[in-house]
PDB file of N, CA and C in Angstrom:
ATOM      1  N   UNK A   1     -11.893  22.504 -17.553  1.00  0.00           N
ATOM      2  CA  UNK A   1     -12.736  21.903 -16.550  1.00  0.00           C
ATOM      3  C   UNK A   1     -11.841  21.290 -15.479  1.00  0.00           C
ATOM      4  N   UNK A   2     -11.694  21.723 -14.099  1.00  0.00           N
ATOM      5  CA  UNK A   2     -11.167  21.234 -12.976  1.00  0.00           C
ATOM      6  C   UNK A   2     -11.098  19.625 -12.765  1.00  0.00           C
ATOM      7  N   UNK A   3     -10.092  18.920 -12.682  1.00  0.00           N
ATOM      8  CA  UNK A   3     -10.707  17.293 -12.564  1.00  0.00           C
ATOM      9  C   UNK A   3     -11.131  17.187 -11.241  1.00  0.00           C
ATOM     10  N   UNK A   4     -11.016  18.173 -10.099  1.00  0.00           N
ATOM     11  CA  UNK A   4     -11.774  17.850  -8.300  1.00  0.00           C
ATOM     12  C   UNK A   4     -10.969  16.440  -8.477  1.00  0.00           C
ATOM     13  N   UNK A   5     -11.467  16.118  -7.240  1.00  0.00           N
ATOM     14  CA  UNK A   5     -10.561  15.052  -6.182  1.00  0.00           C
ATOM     15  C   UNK A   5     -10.563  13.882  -6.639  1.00  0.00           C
ATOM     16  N   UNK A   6     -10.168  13.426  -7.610  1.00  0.00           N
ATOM     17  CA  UNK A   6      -9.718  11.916  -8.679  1.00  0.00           C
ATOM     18  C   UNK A   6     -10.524  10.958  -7.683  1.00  0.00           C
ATOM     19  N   UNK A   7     -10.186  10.536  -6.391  1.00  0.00           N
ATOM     20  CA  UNK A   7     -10.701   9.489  -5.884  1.00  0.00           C
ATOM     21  C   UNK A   7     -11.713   9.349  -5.607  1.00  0.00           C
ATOM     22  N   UNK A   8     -13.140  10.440  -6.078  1.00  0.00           N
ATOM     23  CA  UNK A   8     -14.167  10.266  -5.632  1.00  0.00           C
ATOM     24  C   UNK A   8     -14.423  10.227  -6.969  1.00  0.00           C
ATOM     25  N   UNK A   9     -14.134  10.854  -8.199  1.00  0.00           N
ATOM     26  CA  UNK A   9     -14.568  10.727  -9.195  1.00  0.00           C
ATOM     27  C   UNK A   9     -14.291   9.382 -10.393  1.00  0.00           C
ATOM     28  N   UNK A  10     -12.752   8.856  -9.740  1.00  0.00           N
ATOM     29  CA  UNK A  10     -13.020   6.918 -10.348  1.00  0.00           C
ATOM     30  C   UNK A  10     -14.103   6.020 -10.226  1.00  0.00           C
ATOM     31  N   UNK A  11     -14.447   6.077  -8.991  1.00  0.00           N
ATOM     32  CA  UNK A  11     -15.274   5.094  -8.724  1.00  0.00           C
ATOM     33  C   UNK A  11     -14.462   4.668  -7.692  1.00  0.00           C
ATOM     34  N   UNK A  12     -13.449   4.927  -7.128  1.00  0.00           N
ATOM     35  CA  UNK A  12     -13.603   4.072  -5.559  1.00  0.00           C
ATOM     36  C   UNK A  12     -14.363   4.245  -4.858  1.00  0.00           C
ATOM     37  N   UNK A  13     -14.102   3.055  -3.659  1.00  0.00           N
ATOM     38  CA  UNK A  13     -15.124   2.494  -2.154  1.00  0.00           C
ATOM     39  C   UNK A  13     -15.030   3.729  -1.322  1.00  0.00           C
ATOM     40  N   UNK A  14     -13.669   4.355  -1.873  1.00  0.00           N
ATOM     41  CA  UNK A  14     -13.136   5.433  -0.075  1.00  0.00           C
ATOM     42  C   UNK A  14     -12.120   6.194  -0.734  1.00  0.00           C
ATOM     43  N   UNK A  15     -12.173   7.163  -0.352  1.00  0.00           N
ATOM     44  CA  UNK A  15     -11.030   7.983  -0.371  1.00  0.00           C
ATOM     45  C   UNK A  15      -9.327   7.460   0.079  1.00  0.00           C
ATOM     46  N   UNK A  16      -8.065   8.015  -0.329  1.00  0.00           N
ATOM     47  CA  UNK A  16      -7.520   7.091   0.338  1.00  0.00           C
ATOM     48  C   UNK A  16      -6.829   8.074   1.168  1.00  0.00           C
ATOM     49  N   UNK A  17      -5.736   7.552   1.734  1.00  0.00           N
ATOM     50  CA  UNK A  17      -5.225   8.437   2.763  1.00  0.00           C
ATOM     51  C   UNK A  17      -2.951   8.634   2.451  1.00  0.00           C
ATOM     52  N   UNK A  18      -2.813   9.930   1.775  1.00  0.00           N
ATOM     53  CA  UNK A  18      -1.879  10.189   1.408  1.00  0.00           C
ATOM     54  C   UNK A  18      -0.665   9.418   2.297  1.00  0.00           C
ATOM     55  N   UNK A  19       0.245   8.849   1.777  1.00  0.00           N
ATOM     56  CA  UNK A  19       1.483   8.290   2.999  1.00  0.00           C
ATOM     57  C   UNK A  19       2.669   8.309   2.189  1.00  0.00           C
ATOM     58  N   UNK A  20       3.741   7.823   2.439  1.00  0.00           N
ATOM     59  CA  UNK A  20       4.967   7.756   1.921  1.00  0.00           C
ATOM     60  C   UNK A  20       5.586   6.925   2.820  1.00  0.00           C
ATOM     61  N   UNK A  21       5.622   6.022   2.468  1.00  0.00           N
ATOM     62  CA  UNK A  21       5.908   4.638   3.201  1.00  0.00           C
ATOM     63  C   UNK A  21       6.667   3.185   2.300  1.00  0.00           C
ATOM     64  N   UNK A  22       8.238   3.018   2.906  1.00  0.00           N
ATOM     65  CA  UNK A  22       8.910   2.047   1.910  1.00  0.00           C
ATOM     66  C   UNK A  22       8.454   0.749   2.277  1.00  0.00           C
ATOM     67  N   UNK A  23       7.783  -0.540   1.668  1.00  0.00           N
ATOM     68  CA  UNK A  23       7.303  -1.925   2.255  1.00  0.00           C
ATOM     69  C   UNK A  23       8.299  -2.467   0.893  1.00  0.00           C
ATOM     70  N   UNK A  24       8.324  -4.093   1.576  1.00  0.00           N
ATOM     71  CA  UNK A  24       8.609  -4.930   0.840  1.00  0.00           C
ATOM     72  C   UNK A  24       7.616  -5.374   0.550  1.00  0.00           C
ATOM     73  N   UNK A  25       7.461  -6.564  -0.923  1.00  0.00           N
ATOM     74  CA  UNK A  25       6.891  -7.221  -1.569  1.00  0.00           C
ATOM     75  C   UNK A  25       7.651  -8.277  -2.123  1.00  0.00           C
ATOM     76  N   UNK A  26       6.457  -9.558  -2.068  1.00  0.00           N
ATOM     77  CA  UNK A  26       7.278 -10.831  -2.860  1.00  0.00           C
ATOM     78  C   UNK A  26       5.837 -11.258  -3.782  1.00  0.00           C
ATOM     79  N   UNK A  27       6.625 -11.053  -4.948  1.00  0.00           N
ATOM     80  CA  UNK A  27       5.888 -11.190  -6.427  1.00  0.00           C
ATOM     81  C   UNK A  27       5.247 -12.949  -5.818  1.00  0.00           C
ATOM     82  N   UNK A  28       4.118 -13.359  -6.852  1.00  0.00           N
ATOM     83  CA  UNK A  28       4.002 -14.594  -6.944  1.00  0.00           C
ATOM     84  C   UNK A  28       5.249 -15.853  -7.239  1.00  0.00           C
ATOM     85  N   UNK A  29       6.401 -15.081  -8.072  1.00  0.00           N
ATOM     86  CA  UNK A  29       7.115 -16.370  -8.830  1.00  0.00           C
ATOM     87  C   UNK A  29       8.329 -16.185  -7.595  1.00  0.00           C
ATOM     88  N   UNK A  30       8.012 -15.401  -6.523  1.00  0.00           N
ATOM     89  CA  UNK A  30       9.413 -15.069  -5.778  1.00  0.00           C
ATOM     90  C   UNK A  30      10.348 -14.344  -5.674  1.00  0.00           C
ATOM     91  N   UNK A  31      10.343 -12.996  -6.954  1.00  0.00           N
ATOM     92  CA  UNK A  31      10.681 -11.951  -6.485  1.00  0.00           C
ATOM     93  C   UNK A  31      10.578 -10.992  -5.497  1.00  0.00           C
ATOM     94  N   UNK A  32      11.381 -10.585  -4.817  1.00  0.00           N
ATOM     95  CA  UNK A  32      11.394  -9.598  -3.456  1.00  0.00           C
ATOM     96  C   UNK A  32      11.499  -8.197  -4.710  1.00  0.00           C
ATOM     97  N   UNK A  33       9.937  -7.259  -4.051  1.00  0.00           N
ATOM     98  CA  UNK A  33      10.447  -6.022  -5.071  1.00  0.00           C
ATOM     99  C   UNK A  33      10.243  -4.634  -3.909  1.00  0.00           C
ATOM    100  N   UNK A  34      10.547  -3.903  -3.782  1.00  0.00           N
ATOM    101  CA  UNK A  34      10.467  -2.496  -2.948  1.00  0.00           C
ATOM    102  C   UNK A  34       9.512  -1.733  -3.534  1.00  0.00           C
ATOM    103  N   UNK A  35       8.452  -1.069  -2.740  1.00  0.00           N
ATOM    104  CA  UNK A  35       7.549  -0.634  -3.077  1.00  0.00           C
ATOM    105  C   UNK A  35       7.667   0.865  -2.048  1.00  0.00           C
ATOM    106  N   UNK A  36       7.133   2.257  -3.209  1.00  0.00           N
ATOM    107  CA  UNK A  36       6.860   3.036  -1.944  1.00  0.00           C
ATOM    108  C   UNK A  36       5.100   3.556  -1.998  1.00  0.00           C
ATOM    109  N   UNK A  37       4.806   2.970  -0.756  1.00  0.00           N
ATOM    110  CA  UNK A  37       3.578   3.422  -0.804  1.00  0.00           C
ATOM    111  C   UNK A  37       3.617   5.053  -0.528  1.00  0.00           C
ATOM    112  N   UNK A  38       2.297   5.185  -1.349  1.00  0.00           N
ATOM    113  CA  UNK A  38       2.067   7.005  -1.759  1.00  0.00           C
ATOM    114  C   UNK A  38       0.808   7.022  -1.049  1.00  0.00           C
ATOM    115  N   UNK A  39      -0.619   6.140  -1.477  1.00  0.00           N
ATOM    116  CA  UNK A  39      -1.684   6.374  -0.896  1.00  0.00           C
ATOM    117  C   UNK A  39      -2.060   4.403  -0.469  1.00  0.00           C
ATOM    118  N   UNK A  40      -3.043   4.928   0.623  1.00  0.00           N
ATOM    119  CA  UNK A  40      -3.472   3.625   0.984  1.00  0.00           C
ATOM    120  C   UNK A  40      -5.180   3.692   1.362  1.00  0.00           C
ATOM    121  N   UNK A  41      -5.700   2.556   1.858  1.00  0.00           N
ATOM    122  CA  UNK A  41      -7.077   2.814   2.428  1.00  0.00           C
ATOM    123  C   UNK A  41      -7.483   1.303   2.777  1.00  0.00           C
ATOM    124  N   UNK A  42      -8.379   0.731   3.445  1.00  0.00           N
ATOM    125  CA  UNK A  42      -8.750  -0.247   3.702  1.00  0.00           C
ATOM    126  C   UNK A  42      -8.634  -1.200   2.736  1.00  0.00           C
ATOM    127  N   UNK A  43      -8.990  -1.166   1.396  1.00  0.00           N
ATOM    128  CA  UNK A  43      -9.380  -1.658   0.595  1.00  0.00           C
ATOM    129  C   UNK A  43      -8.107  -1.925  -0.168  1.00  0.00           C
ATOM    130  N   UNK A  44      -6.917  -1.376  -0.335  1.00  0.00           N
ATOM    131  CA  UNK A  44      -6.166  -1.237  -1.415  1.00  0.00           C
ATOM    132  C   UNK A  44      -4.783   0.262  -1.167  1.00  0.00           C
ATOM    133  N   UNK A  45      -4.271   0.222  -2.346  1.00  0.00           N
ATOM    134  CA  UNK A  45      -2.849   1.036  -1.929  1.00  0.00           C
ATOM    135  C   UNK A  45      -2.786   1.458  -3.562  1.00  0.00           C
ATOM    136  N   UNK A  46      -1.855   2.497  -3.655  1.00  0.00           N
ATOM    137  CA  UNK A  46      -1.358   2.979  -4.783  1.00  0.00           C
ATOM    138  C   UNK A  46       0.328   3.151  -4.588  1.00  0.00           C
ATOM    139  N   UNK A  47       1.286   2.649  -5.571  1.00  0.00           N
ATOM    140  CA  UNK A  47       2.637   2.013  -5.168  1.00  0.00           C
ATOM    141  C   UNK A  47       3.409   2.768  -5.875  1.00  0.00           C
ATOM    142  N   UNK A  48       4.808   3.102  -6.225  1.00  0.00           N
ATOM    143  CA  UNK A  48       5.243   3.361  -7.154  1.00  0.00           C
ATOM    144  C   UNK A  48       6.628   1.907  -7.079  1.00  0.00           C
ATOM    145  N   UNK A  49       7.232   1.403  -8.269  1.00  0.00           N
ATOM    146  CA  UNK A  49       7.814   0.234  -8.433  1.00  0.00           C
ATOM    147  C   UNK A  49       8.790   0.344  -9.310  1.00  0.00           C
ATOM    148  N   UNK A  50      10.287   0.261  -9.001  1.00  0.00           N
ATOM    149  CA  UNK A  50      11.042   0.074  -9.943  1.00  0.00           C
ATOM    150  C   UNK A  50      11.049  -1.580 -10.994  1.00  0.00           C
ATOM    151  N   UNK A  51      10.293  -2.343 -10.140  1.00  0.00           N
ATOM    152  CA  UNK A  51      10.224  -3.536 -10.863  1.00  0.00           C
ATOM    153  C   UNK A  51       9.059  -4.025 -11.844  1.00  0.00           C
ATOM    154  N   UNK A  52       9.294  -4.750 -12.641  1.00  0.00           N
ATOM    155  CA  UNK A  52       8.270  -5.231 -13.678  1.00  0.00           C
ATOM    156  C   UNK A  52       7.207  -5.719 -13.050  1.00  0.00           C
ATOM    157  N   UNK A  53       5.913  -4.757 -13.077  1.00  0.00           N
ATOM    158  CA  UNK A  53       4.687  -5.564 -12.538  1.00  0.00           C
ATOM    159  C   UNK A  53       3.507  -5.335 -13.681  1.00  0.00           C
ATOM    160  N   UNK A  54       2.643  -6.331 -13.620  1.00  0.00           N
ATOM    161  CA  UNK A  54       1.728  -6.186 -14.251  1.00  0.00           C
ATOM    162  C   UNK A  54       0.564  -6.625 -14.089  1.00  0.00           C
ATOM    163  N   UNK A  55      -0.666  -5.807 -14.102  1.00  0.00           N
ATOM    164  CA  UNK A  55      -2.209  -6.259 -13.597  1.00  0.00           C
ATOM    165  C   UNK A  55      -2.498  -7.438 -13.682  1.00  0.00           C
ATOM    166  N   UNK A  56      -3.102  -7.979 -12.864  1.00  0.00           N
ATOM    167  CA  UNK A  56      -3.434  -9.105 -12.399  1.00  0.00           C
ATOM    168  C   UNK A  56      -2.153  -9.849 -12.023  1.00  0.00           C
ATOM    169  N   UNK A  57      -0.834  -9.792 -11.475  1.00  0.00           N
ATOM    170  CA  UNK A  57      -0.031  -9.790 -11.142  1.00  0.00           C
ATOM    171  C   UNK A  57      -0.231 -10.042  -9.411  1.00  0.00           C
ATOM    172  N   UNK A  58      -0.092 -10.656  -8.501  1.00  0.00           N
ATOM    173  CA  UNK A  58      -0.293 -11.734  -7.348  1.00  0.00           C
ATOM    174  C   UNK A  58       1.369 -11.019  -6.131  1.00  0.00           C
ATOM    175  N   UNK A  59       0.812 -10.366  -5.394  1.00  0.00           N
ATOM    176  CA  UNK A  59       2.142 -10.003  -4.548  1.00  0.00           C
ATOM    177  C   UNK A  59       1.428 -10.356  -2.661  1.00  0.00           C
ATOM    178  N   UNK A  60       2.317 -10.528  -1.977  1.00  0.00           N
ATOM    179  CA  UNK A  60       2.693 -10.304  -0.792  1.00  0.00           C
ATOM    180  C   UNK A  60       3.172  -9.054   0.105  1.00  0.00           C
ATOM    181  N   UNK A  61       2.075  -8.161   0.234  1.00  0.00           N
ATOM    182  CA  UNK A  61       3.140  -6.919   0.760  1.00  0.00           C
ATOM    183  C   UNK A  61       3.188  -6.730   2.584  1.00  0.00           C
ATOM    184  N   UNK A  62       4.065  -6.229   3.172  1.00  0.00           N
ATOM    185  CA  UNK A  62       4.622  -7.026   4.545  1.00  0.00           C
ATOM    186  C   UNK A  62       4.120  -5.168   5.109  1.00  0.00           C
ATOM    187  N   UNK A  63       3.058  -5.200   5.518  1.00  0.00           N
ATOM    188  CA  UNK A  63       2.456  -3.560   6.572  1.00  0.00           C
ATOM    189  C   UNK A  63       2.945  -3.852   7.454  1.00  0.00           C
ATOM    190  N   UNK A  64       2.944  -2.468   8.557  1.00  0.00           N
ATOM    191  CA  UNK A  64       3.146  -2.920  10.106  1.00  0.00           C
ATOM    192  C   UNK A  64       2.245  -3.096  10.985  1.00  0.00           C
ATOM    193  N   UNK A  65       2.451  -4.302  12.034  1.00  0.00           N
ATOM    194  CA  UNK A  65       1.285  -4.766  12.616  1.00  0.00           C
ATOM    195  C   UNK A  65       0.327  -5.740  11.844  1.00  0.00           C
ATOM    196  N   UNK A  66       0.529  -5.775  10.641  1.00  0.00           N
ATOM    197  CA  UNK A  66      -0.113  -6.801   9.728  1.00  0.00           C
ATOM    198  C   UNK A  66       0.451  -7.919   9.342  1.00  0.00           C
ATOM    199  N   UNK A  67       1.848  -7.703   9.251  1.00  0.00           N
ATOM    200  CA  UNK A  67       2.492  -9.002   7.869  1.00  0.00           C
ATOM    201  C   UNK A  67       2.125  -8.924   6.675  1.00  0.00           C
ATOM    202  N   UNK A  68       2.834  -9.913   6.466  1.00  0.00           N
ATOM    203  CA  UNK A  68       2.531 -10.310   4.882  1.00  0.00           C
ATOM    204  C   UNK A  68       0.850 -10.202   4.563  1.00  0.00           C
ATOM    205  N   UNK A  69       0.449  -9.488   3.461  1.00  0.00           N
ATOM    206  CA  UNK A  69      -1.070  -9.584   3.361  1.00  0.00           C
ATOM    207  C   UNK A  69      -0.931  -9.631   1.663  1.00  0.00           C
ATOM    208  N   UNK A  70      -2.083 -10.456   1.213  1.00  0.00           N
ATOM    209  CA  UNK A  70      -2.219 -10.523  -0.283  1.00  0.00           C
ATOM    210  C   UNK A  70      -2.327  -9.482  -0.849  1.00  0.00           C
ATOM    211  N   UNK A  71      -2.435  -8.798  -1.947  1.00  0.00           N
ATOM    212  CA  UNK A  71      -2.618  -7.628  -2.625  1.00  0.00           C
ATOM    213  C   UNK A  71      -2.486  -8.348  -4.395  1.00  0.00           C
ATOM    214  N   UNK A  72      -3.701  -7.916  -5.002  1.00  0.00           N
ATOM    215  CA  UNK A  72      -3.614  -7.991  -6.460  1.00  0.00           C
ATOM    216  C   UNK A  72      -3.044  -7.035  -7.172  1.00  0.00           C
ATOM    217  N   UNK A  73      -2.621  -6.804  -8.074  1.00  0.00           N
ATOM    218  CA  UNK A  73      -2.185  -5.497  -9.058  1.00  0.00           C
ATOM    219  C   UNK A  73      -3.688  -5.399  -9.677  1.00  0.00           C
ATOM    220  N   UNK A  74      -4.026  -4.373  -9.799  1.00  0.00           N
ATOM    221  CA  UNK A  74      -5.313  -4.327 -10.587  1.00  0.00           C
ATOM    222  C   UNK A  74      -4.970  -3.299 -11.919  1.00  0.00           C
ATOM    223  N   UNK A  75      -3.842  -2.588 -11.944  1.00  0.00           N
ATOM    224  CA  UNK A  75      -3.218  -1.784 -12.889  1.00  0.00           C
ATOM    225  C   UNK A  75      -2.049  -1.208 -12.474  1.00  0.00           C
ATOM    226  N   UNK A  76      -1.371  -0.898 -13.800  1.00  0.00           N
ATOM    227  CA  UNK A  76       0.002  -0.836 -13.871  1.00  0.00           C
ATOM    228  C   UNK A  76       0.389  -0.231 -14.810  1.00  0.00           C
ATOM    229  N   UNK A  77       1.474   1.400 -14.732  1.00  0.00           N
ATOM    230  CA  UNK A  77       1.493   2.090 -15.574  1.00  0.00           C
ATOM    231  C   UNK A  77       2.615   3.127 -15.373  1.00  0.00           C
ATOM    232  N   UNK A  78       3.952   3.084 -15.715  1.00  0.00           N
ATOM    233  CA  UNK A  78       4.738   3.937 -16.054  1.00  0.00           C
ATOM    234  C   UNK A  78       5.593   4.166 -14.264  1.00  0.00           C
ATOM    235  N   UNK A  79       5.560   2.634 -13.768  1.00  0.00           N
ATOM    236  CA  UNK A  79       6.398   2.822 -12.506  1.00  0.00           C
ATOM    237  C   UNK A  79       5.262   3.139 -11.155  1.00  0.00           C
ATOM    238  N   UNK A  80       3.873   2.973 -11.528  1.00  0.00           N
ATOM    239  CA  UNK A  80       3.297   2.963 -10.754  1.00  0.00           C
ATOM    240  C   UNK A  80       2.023   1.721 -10.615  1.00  0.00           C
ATOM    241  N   UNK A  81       1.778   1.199  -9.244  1.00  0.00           N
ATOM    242  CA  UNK A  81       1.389   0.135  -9.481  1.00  0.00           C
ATOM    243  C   UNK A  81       0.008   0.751  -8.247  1.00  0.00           C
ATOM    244  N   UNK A  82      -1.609  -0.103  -8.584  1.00  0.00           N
ATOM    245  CA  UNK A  82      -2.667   0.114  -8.248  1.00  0.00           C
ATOM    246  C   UNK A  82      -3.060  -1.329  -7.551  1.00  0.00           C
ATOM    247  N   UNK A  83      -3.270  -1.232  -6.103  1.00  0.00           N
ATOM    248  CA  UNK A  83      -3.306  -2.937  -5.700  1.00  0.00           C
ATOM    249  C   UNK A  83      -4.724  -2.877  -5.128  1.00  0.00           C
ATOM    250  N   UNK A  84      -4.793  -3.981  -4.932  1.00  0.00           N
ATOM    251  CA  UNK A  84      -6.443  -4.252  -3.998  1.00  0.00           C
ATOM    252  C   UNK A  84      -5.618  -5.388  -3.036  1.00  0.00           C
ATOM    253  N   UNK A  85      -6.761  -5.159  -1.900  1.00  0.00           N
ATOM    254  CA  UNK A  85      -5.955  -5.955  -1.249  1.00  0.00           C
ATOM    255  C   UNK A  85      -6.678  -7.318  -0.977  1.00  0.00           C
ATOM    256  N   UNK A  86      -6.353  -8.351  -0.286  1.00  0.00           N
ATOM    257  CA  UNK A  86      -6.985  -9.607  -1.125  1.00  0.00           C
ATOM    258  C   UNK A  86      -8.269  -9.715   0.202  1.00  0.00           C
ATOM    259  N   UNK A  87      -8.072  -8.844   1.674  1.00  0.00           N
ATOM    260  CA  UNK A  87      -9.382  -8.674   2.274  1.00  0.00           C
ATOM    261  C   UNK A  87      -9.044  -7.318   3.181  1.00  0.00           C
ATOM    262  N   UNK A  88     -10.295  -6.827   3.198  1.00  0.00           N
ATOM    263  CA  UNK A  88     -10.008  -5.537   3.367  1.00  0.00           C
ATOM    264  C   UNK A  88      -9.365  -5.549   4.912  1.00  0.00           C
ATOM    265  N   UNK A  89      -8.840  -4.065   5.503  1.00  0.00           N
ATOM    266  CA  UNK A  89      -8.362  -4.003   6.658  1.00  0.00           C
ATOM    267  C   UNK A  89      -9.541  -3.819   7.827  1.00  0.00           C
ATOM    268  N   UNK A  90      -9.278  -3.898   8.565  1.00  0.00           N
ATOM    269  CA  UNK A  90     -10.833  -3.756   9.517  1.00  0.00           C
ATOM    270  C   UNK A  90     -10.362  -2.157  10.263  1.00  0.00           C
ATOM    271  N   UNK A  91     -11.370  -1.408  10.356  1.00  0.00           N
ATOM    272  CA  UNK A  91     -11.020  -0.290  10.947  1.00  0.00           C
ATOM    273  C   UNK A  91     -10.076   0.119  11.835  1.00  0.00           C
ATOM    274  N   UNK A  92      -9.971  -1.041  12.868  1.00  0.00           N
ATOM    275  CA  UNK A  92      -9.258  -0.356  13.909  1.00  0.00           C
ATOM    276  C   UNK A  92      -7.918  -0.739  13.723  1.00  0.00           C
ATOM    277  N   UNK A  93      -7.012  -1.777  13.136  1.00  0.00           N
ATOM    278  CA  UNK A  93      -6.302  -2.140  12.551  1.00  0.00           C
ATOM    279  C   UNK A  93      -5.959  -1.287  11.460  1.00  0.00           C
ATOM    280  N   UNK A  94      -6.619  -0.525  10.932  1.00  0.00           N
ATOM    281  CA  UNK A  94      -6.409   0.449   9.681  1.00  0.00           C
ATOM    282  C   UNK A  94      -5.942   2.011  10.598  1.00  0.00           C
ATOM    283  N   UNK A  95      -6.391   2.067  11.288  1.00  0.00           N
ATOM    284  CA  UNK A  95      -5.950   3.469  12.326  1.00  0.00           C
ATOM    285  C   UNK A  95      -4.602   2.834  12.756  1.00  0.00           C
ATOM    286  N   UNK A  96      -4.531   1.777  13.407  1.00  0.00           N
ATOM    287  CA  UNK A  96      -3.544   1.315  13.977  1.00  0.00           C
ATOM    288  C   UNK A  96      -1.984   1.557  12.694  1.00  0.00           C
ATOM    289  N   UNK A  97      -1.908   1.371  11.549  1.00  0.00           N
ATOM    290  CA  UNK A  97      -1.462   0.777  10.496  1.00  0.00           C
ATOM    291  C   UNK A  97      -0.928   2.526  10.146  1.00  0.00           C
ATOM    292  N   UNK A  98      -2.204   3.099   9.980  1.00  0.00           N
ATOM    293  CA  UNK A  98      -2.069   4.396   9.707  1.00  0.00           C
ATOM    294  C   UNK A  98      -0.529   5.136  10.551  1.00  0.00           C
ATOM    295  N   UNK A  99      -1.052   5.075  12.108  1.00  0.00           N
ATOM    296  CA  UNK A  99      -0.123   5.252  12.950  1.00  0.00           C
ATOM    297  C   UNK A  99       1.019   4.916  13.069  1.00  0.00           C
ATOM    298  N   UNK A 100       1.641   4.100  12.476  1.00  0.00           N
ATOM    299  CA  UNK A 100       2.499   3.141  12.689  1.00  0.00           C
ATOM    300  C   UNK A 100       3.536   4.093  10.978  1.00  0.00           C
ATOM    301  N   UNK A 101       2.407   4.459  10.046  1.00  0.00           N
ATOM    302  CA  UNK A 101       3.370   4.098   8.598  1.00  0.00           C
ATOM    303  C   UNK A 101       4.048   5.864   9.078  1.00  0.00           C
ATOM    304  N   UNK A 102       2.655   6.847   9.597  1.00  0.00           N
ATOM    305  CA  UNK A 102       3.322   8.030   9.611  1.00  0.00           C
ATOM    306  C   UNK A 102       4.287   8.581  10.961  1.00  0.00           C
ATOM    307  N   UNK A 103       4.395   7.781  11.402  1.00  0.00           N
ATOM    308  CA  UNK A 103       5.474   8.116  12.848  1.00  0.00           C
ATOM    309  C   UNK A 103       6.819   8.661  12.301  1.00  0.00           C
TER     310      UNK A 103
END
């Protein structure tokens, strides 16, 4: 049986939008960790992480044109990390963001 397009069939808000994009992050206790974003969307990002993270886990991740913006870990699994972000992006700021990661 075909699994079709994972992101409509979890239960996310939105589809997300494929990227490859290196950001920093600062953990809650003050670790600085490197993150490469793979997918993103208004709502949230999918990461991959050489550093110890774990769900419900509290970060800072630094977009462009944004800054620093909250992001939760909502899961965490084998070097890859699943965030929400702590308020969503507003559309035009999300095009903007878009533009900016794939240049």
């Amino acid at each position: 049986m075909p699994l079709g397009n994972l992101a409509k069939s979890d239960g996310r808000r939105e589809d997300r939008d494929e990227v490859h994009y290196r950001a920093r992050a600062t953990h809650a206790d003050g670790r600085t960790l490197q993150l490469l974003i793979v997918n993103i969307s208004p709502h949230g990002f999918m990461a991959r992480c050489d550093a110890s993270v774990a769900e419900d886990d509290q970060l800072r991740v630094t977009l462009p044109g944004l800054g620093a913006v909250p992001a939760d870990v909502r899961w965490a699994l084998g070097g890859r990390v699943g965030c929400e972000l702590g308020k969503p992006i507003g559309l035009g700021d999300y095009y903007e963001l878009l533009a900016a990661i794939l240049r």
